[in-house]
Protein backbone atom coordinates (compact mmCIF):
# COMPACT_ATOMS: atom_id res chain seq x y z
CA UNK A 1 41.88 95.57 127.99
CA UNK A 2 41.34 92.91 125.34
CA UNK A 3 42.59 89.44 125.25
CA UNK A 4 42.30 87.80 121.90
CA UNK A 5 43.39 83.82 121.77
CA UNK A 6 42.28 81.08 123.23
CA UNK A 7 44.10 79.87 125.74
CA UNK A 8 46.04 76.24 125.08
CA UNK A 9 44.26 73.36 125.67
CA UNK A 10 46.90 71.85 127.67
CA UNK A 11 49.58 73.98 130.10
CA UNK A 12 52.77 74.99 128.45
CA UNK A 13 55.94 74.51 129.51
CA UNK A 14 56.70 77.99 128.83
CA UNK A 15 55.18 81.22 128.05
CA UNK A 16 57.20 84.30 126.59
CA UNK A 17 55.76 87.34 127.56
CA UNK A 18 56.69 90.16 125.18
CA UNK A 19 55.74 93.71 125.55
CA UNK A 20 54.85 95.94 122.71
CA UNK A 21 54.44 99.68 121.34
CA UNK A 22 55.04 100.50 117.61
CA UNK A 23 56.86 97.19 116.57
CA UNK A 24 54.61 96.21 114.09
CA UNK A 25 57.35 95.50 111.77
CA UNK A 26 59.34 93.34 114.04
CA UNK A 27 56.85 91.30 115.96
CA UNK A 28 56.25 88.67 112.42
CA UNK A 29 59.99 88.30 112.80
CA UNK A 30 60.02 87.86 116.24
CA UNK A 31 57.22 84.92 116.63
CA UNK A 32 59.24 82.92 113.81
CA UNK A 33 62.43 82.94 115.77
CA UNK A 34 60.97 82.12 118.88
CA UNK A 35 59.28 79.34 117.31
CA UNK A 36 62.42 78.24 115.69
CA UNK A 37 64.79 78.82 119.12
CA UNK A 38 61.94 76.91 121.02
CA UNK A 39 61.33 73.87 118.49
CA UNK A 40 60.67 70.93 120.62
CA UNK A 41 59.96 73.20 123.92
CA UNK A 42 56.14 73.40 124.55
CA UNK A 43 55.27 76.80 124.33
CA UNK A 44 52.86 80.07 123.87
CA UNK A 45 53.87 83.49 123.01
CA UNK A 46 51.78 86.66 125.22
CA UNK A 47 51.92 89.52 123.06
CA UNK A 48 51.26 92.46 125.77
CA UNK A 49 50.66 95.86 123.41
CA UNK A 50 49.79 99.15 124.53
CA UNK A 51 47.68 100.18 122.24
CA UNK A 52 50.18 101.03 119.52
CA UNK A 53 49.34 103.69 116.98
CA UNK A 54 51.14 101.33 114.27
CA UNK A 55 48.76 98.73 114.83
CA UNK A 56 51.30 96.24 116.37
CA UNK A 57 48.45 94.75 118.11
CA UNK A 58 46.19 94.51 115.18
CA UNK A 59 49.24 92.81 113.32
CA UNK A 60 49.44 89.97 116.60
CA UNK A 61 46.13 89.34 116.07
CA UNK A 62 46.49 88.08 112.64
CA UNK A 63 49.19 86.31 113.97
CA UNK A 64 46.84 84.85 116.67
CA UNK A 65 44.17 83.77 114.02
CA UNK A 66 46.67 80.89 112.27
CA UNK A 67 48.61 80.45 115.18
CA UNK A 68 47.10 78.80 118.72
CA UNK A 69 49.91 79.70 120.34
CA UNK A 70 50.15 83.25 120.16
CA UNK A 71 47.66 85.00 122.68
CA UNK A 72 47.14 89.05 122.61
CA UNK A 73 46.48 91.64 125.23
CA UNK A 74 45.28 94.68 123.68
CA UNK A 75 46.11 97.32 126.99
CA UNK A 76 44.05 100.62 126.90
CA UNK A 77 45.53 101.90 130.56
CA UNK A 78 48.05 102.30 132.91
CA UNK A 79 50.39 101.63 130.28
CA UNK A 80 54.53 101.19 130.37
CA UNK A 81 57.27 98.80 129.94
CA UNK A 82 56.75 97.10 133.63
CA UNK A 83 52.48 97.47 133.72
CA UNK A 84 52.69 95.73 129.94
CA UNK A 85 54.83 92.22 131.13
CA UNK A 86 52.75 91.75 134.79
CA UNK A 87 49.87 91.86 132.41
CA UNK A 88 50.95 89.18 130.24
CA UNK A 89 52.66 87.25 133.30
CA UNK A 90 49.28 87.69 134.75
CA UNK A 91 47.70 85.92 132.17
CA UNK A 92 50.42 83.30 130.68
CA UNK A 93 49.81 79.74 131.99
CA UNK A 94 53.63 78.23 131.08
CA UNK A 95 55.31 76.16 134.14
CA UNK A 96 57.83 79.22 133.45
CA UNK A 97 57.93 82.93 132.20
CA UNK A 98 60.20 84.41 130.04
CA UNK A 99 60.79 88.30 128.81
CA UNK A 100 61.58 89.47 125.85
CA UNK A 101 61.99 92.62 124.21
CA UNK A 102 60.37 92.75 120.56
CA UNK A 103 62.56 94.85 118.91
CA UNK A 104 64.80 91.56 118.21
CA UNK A 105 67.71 92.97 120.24
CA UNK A 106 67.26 90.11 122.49
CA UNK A 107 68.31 86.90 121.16
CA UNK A 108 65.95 84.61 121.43
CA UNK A 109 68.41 81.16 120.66
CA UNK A 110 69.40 81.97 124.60
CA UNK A 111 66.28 81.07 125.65
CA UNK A 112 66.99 77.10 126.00
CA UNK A 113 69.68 77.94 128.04
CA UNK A 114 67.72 79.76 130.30
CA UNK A 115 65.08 77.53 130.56
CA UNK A 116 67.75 74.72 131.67
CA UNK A 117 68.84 76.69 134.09
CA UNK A 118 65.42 77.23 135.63
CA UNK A 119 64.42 73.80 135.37
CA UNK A 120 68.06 73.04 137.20
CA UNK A 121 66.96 75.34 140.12
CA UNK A 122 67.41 78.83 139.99
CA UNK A 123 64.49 81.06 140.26
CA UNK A 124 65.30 83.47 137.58
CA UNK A 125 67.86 83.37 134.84
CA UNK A 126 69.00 86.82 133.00
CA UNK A 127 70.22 87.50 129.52
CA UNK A 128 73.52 88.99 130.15
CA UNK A 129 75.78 90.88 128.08
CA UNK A 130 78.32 91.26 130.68
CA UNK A 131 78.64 87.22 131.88
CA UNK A 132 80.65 85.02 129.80
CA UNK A 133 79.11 84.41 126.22
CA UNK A 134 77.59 87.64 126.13
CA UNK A 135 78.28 91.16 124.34
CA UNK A 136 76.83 94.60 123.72
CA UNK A 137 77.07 94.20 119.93
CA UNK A 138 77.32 97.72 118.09
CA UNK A 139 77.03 100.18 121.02
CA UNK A 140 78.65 103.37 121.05
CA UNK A 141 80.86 104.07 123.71
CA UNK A 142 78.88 106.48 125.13
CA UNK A 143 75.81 104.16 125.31
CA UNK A 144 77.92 101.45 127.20
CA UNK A 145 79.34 104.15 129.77
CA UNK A 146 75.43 105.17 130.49
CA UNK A 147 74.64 101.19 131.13
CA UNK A 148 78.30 101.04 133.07
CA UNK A 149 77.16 103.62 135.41
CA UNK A 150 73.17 102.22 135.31
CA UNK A 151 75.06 98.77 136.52
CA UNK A 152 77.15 100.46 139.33
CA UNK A 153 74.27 102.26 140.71
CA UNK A 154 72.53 99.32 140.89
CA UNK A 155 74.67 97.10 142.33
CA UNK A 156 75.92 99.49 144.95
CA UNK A 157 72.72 100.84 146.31
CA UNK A 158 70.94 97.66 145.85
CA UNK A 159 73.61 95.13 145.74
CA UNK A 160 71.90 93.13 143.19
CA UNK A 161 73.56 89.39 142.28
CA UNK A 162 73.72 89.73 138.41
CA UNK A 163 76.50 91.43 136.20
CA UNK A 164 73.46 93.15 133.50
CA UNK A 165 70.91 94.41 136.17
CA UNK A 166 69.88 96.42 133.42
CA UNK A 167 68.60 93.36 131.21
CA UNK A 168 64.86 93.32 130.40
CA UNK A 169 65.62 89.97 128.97
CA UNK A 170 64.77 87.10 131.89
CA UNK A 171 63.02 83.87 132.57
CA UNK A 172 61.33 83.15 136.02
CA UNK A 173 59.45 79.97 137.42
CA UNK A 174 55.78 80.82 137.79
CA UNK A 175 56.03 79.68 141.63
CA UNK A 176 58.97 82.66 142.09
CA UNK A 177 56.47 85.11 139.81
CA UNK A 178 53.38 84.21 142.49
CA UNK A 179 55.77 84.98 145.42
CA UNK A 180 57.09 88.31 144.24
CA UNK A 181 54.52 89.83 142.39
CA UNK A 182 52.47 91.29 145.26
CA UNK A 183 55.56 93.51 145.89
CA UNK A 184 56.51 94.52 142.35
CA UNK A 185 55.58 98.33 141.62
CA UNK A 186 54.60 98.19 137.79
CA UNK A 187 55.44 101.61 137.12
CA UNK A 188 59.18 100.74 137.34
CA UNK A 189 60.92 100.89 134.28
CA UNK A 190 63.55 98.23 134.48
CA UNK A 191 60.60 95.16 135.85
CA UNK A 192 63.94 92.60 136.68
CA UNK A 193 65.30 95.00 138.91
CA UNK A 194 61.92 95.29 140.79
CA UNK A 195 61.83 91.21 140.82
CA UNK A 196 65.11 90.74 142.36
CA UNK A 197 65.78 94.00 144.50
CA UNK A 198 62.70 93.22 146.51
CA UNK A 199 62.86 89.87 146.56
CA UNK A 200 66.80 88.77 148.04
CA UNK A 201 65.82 85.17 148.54
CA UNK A 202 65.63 84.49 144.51
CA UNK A 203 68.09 82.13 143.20
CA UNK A 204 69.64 84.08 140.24
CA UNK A 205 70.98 82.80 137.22
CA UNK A 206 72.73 84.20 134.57
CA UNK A 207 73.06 83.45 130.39
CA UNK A 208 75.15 84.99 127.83
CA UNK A 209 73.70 86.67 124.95
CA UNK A 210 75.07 89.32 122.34
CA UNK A 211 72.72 92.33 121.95
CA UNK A 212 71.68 92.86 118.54
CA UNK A 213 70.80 95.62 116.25
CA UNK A 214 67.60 97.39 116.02
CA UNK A 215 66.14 97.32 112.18
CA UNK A 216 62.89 98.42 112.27
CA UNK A 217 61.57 100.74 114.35
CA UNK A 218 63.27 103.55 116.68
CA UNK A 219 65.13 103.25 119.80
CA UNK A 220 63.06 103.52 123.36
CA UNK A 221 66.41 104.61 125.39
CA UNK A 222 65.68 108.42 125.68
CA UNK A 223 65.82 110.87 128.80
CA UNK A 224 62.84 109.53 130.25
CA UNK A 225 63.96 106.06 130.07
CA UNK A 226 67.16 107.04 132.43
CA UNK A 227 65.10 109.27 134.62
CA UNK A 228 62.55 106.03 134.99
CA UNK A 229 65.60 103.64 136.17
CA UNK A 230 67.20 106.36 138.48
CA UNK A 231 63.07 106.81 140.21
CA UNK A 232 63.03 102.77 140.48
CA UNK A 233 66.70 102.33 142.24
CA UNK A 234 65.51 104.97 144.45
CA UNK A 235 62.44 103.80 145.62
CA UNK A 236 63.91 100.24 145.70
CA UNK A 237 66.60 101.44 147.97
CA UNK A 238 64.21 103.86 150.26
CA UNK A 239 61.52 102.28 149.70
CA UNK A 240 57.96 103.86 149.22
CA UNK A 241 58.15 106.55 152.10
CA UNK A 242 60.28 109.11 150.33
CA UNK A 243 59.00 110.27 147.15
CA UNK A 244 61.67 109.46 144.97
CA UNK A 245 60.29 112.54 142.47
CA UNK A 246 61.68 114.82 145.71
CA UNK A 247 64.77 112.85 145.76
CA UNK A 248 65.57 113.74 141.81
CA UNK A 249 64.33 117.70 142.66
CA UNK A 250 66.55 117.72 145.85
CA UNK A 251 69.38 116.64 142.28
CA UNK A 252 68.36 119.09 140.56
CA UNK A 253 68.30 121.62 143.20
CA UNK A 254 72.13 120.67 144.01
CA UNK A 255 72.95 121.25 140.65
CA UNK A 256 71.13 124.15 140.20
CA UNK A 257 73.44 125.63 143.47
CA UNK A 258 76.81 124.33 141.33
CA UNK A 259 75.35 126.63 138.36
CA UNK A 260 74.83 129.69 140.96
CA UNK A 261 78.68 129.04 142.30
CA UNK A 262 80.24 129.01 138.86
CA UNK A 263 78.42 132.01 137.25
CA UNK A 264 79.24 133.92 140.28
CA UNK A 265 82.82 133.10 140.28
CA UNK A 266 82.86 133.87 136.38
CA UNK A 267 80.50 136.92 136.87
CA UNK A 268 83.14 138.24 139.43
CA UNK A 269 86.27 137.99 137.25
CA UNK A 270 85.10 139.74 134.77
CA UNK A 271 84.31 142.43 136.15
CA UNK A 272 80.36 142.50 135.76
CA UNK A 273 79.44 146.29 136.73
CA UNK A 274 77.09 146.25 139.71
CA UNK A 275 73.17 147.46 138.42
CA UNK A 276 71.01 150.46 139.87
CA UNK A 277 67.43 150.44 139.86
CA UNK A 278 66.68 153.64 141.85
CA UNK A 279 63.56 151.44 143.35
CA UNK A 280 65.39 151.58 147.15
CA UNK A 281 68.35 152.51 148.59
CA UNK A 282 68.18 149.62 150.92
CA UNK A 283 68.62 147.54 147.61
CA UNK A 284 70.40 149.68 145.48
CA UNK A 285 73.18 148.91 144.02
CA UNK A 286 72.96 145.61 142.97
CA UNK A 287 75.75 143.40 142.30
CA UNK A 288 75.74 142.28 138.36
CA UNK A 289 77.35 139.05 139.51
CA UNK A 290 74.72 138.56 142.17
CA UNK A 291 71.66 139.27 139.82
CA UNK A 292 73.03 137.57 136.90
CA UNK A 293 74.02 134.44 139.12
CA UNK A 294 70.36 134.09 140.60
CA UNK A 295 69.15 134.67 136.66
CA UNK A 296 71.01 132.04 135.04
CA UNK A 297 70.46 129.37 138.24
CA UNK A 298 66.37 129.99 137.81
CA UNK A 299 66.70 129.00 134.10
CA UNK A 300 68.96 126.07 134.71
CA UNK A 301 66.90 124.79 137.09
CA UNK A 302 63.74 125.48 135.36
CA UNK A 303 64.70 123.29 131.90
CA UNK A 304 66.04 120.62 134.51
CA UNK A 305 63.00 120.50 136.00
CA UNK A 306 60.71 120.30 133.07
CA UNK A 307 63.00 118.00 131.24
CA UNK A 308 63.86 115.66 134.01
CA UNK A 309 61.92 116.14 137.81
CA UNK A 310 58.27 116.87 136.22
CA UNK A 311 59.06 115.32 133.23
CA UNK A 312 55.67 113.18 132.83
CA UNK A 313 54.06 116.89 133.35
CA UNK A 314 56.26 118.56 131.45
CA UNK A 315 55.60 122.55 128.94
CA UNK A 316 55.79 122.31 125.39
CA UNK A 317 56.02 124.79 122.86
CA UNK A 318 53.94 128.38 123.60
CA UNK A 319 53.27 127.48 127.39
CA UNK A 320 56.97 127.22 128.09
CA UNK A 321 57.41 131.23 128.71
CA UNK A 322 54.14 131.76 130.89
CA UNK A 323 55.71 128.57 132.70
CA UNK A 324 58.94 130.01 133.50
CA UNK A 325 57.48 133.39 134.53
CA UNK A 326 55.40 131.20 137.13
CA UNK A 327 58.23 129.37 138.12
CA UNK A 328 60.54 132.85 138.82
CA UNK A 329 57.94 133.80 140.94
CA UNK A 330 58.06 130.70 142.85
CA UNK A 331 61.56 130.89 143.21
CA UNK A 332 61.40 134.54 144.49
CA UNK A 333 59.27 133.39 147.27
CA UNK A 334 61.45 130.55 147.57
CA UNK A 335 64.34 133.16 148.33
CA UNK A 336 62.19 135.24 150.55
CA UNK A 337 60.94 132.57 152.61
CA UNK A 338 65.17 131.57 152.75
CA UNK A 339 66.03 135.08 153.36
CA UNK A 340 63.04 135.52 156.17
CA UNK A 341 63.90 132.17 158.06
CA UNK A 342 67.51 133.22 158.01
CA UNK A 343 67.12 136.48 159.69
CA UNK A 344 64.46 135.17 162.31
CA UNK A 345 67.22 133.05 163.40
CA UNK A 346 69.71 134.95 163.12
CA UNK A 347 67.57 137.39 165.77
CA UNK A 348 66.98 135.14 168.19
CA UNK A 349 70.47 133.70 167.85
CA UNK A 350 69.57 129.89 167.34
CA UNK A 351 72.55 127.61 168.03
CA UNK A 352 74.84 131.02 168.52
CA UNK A 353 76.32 129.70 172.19
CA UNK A 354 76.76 126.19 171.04
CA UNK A 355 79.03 127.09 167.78
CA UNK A 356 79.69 130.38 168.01
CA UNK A 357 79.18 133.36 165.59
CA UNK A 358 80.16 131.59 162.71
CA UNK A 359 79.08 128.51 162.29
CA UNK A 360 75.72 129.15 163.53
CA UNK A 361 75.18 131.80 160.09
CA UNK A 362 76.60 128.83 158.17
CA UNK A 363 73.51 126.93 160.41
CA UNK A 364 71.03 129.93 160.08
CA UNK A 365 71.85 130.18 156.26
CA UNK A 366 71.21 126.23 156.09
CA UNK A 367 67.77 126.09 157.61
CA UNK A 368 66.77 128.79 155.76
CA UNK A 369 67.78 126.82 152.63
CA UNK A 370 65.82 123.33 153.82
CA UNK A 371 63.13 125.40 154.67
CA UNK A 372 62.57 126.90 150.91
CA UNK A 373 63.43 123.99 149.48
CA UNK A 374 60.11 122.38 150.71
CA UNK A 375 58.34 125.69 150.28
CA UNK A 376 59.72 125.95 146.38
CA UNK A 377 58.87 121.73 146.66
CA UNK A 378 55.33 122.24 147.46
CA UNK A 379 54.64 124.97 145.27
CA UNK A 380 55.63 123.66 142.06
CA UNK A 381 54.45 119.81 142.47
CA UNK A 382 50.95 121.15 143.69
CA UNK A 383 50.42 124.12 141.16
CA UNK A 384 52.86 124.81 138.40
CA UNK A 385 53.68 120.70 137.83
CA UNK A 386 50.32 119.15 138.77
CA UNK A 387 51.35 115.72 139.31
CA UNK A 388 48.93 113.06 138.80
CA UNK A 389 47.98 110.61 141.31
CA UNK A 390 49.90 108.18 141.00
């Protein structure tokens, strides 16, 4: 990790941590309009890059050589969003700490406004669109109904004090940054959410600002991005004893049975002619709805998987088919070990005098499920996904 520019002579008032990758373009035009919004305010500028492969850090330091108050951290690991501002927090020396995106959606003109607030008493102040004075700007509708639900989740299950929990535009005092930081996880993607859903005693602020448009430069907000926020609410809301990566498979999983109910129901009405493979009689015939049912679920749940639980470890390209063939196995042990638990239970008839024939199948059936579900867990996080350490 490099970090080019000298550090003020005297302590700033406020440092504006900005975290980079592939804004080369925008960060020029970024550093002038800070400078402008903050005329009179004295201040440095942290540019945090992850090593972008457009040079946006070779582009700040240029910046850095005319201009004092621009410092650059040049990150080589653990990179992301979150890991990119503690770095620069970590290393700005302002009285307060403010975040903004470079991609000049933010607008920086709030930033007075936020720093007044601070300097009035609250711990943190957010950019909002949602508060009074604020807007989303161009979005499309279905881009505000994603950050709708994003903002219900979060203030449901964490019951967060802001109206834009989803902002990655805040300020926070340096003394409120000391006291939280130990607790922050920095491979959260939204890092506000992870200062004020662990830490309840903040005083929170809020700001209006209109969300621009992008120029230069492509969009961030992709499927990873939502499947980052939805592994950060999680963990913030469990906390760090239930991997929230079983949490999204248990998601998937549920989903996956919703596919096997509809197929089959579909499968059944029309009529789907039942399939002989002259293998066994104790298997023969097989139901076409049954077969094609437990077909189409495997492939759902495979592309959900790759695409969204193991995401980080996801196939590409050729390895995708000796993937799935992997996977299929797994899940026919999966359904054996279901199957197997099932009937061992069903033998010694578990729970069968406290409800009754039944409900203690529907019991049976549902331990056998739990119990494959950790079996089909363990076998594709250890071997077929080999998740890093994290």
């Amino acid at each position: 990790m490099d970090d080019l520019g000298d550090a003020p002579a005297t302590t700033p008032l406020l440092s504006v941590v900005t975290p980079t990758f592939n804004e080369s373009e925008n960060l020029p035009i970024l550093v002038e309009e800070l400078h402008a919004a903050l005329d009179g305010i004295d201040h440095e500028i942290v540019v945090a890059d992850d090593d972008s492969p457009d040079g946006t850090w070779r582009v700040a330091e240029e910046i850095a050589r005319t201009d004092p108050s621009v410092r650059v951290m040049r990150r080589f690991h653990d990179k992301g969003l979150s890991a990119a501002v503690l770095d620069g927090m970590s290393i700005a020396r302002g009285e307060y700490l403010a975040v903004i995106d470079a991609d000049l959606q933010h607008d920086p003109s709030a930033l007075p406004a936020m720093l007044d607030e601070l300097r009035s008493g609250a711990d943190v102040c957010v950019g909002s669109r949602a508060t009074e004075g604020g807007g989303y700007g161009d979005w499309s509708a279905s881009r505000r109904f994603v950050s709708w639900v994003a903002t219900l989740i979060a203030r449901v299950l964490l019951r967060v004090p802001v109206s834009d929990p989803m902002s990655g535009f805040f300020m926070i005092s340096e003394a409120a940054y000391a006291r939280a930081a130990p607790s922050i996880n920095p491979r959260g993607f939204k890092i506000l959410l992870e200062f004020i859903g662990r830490n309840r005693d903040l005083r929170v602020a809020e700001v209006g600002y209109t969300f621009r448009t992008r120029t230069h430069g492509e969009t961030k907000l992709n499927g990873s991005v939502i499947r980052s926020y939805l592994l950060g609410v999680a963990e913030l809301r469990l906390g760090r004893q239930v991997d929230p990566v079983f949490l999204l498979y248990v998601l998937v999983g549920l989903v996956g049975l919703g596919v096997n109910s509809l197929v089959f129901t579909v499968a059944e009405a029309a009529g789907v002619p039942t399939i002989t493979t002259g293998l066994n009689d104790a298997i023969d015939p097989i139901e076409g709805s049954f077969a094609l049912r437990v077909m189409v679920s495997i492939l759902v749940l495979f592309v959900l998987n790759n695409e969204f639980t193991f995401w980080e470890e996801r196939y590409r390209g050729w390895k995708l088919a000796p993937a799935f063939g992997v996977f299929f196995l797994m899940s026919l042990i999966g359904t054996l070990v279901h199957v197997a638990v099932f009937k061992y239970l069903q033998s010694i008839g578990f729970l069968l005098s406290v409800l009754g024939a039944d409900w203690s199948r529907v019991a049976q059936n549902l331990i056998g499920a739990v119990v494959a579900l950790i079996v089909n867990w363990y076998l594709n996080s250890t071997y077929l996904w080999r998740r890093r350490q994290r």
